[in-house]
Protein backbone atom coordinates (compact mmCIF):
# COMPACT_ATOMS: atom_id res chain seq x y z
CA UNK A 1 18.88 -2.56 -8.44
CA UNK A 2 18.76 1.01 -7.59
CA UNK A 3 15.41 1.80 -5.32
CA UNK A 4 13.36 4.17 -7.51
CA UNK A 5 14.27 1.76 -10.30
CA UNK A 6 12.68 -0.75 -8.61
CA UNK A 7 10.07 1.27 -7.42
CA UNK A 8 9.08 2.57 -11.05
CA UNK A 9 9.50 -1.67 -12.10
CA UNK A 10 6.61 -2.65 -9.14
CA UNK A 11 4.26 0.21 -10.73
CA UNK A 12 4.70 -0.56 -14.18
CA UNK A 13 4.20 -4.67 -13.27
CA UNK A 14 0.92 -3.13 -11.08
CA UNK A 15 -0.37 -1.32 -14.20
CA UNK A 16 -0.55 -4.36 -16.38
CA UNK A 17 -3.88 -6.14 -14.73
CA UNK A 18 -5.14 -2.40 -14.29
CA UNK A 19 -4.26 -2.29 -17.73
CA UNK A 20 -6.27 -5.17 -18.80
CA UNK A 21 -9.22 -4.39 -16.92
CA UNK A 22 -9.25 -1.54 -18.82
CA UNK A 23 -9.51 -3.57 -21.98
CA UNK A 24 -11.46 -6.53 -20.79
CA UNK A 25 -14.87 -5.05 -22.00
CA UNK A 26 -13.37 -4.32 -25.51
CA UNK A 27 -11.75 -7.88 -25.68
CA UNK A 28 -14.97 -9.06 -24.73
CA UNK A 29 -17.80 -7.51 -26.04
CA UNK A 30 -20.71 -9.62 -24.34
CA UNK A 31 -18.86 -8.38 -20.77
CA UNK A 32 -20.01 -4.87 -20.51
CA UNK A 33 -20.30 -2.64 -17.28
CA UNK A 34 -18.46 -0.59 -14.97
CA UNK A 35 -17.35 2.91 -16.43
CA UNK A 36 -17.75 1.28 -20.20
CA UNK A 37 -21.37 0.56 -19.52
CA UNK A 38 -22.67 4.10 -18.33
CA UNK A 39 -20.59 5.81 -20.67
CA UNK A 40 -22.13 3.46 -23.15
CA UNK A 41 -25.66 4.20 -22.32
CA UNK A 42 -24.63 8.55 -23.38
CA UNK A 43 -23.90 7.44 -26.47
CA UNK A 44 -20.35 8.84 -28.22
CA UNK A 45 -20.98 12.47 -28.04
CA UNK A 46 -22.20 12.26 -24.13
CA UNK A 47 -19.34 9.98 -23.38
CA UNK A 48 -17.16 12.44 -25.33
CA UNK A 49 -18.45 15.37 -23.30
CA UNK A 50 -17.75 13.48 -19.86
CA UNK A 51 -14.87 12.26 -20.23
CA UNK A 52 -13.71 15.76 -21.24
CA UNK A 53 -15.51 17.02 -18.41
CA UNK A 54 -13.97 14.48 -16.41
CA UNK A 55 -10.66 15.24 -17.73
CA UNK A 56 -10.69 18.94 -17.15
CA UNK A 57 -11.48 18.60 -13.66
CA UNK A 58 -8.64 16.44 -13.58
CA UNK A 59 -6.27 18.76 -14.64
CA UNK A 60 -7.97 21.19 -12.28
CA UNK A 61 -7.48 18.62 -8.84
CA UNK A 62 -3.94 18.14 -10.63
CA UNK A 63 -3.06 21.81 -10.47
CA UNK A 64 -4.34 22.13 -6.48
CA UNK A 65 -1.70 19.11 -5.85
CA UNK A 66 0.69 20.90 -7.55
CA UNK A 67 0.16 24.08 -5.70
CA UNK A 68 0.12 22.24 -2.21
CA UNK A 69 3.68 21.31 -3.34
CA UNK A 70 4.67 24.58 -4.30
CA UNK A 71 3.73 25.81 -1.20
CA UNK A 72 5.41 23.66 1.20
CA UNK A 73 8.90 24.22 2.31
CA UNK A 74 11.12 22.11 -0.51
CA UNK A 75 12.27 20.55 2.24
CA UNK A 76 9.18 18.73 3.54
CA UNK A 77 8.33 18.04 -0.14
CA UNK A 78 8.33 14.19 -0.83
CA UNK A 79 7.31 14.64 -3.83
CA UNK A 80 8.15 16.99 -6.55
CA UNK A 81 5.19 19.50 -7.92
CA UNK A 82 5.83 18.27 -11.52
CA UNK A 83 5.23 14.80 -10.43
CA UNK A 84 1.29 14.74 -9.99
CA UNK A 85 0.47 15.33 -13.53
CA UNK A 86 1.52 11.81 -13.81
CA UNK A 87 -2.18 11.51 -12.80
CA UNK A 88 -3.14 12.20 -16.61
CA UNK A 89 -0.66 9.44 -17.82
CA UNK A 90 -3.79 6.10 -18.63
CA UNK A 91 -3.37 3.29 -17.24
CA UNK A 92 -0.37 4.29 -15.25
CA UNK A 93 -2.18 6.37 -13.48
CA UNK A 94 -4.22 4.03 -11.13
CA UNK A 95 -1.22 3.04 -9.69
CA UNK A 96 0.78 6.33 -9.51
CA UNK A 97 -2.10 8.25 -7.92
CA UNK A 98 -1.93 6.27 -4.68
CA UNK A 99 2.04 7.32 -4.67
CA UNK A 100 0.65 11.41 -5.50
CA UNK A 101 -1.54 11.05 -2.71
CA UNK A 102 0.48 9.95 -0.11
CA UNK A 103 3.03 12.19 -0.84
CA UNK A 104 0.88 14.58 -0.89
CA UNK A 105 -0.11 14.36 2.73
CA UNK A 106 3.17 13.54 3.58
CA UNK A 107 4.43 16.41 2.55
CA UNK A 108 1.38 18.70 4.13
CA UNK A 109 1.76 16.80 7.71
CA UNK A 110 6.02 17.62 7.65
CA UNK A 111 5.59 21.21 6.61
CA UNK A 112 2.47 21.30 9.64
CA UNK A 113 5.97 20.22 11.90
CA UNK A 114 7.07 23.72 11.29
CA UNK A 115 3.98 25.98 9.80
CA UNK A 116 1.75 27.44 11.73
CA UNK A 117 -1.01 27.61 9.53
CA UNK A 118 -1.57 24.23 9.28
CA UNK A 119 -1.23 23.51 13.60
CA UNK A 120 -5.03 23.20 12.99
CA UNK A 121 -5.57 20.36 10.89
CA UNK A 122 -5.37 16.94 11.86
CA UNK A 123 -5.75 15.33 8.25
CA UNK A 124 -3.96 16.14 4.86
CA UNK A 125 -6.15 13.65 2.94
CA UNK A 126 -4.70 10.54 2.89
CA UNK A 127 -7.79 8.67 4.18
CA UNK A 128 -9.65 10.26 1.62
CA UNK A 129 -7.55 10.20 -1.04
CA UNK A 130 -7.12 6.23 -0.71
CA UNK A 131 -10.37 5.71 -0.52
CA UNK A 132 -10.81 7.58 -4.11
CA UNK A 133 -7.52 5.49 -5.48
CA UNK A 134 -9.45 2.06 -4.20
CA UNK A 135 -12.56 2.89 -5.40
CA UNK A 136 -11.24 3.68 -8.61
CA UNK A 137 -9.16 0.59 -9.07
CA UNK A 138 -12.35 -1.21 -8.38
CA UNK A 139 -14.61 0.62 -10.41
CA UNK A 140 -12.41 -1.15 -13.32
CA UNK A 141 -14.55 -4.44 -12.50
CA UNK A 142 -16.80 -5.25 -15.33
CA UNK A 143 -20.71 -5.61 -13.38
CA UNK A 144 -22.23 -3.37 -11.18
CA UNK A 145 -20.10 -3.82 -8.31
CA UNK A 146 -17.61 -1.43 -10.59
CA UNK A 147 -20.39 0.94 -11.39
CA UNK A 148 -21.21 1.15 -7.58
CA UNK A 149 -17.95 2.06 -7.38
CA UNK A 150 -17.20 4.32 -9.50
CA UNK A 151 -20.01 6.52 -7.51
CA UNK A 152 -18.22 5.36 -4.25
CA UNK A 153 -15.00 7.41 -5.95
CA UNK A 154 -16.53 10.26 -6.67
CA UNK A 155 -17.56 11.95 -3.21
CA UNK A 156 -14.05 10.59 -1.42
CA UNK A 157 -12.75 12.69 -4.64
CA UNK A 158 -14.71 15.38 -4.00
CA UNK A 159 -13.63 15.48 -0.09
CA UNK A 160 -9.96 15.10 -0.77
CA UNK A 161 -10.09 17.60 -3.19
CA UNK A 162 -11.38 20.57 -0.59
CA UNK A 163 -8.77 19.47 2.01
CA UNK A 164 -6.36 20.10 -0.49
CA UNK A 165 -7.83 23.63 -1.10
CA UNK A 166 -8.27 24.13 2.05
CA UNK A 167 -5.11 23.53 3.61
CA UNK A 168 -3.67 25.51 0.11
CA UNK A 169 -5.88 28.28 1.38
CA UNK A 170 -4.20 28.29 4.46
CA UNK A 171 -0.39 27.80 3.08
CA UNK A 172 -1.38 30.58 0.51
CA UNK A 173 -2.54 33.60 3.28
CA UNK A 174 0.56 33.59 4.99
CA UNK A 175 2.50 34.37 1.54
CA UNK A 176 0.05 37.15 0.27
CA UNK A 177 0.26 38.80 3.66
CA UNK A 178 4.13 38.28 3.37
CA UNK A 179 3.98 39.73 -0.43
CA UNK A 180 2.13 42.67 0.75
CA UNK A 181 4.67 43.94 3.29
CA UNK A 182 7.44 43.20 0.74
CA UNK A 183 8.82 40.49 3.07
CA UNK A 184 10.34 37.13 1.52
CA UNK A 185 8.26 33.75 1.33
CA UNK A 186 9.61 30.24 0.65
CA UNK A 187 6.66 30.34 -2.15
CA UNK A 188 8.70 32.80 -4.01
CA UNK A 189 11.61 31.08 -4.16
CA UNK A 190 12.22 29.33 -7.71
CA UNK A 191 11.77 25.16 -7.67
């Protein structure tokens, strides 16, 4: 079996209990908590309004990873740009966003190798940014050990989400400088 073929078959078998945790409240009713509960206690229009809120800051974070990939050298990208907006894709995601993450910082800490705007920083986010992914696996769990941590998630989210601006920031200044002096920059250079 080819490798990414088995690599796609491990994340699809991963999803299925992810999967079902997601549908464990609904399959039984009398088990309610985690996410379910406190979107529960809104009511359907403040769940609504969350999750969209949720979901637009999603595609938001999404975007940033996206850009970090755009502006690293194509080759010290380990992932493709396209490839984090597999973070919108439910259930699959769970899995999949420990894979964005990592290659995420993977890609940041081999374009640091030869970029010196990035000689500075020590971390790309991948403590962070598995700490979010674990948090959120867990905060599946149907009692208030998944409601704890579900608010566990959100400031690991929160911190992995300014590295990544950050360290776009920095991968961005050298290119607008570069623009302005009508120089070349690998970020204008088509995927």
């Amino acid at each position: 079996m080819h490798k990414s073929t088995a690599l796609l078959a491990g994340k699809l078998i991963l999803t299925m209990p992810v999967a079902y945790a997601l549908l464990y409240p609904l399959l039984h009713p009398p088990v309610r908590g985690g996410v379910f509960k406190e979107l529960a206690l809104l009511g359907p229009w403040g769940s609504l309004a969350v999750a969209a809120l949720f979901l637009g800051l999603v595609v938001l974070y999404c975007r940033d990873l996206a850009r970090a990939l755009i502006l690293v050298q194509a080759s010290a990208r380990a992932a493709t740009p396209r490839s984090v907006w597999l973070m919108l894709v439910i259930p699959y995601n769970f899995v999949e966003d420990f894979f964005i993450v990592a290659n995420v910082a993977r890609s940041l800490r081999q374009e640091a190798q030869s970029n010196p705007a990035l000689h500075g920083i020590q971390h790309f986010g991948m403590l962070s940014g598995m700490a979010w992914c674990s948090a959120q696996i867990v905060s599946l769990l149907p009692h208030e050990i998944g409601s704890l941590a579900g608010v566990v998630a959100l400031p690991f989210w929160i911190v992995h989400w300014r590295c990544i601006r950050r360290v776009n920031r920095l991968l961005a200044t050298p290119a607008l400088n570069a623009q302005a002096s009508g120089a070349a920059h690998p970020i204008d250079r088509p995927l």
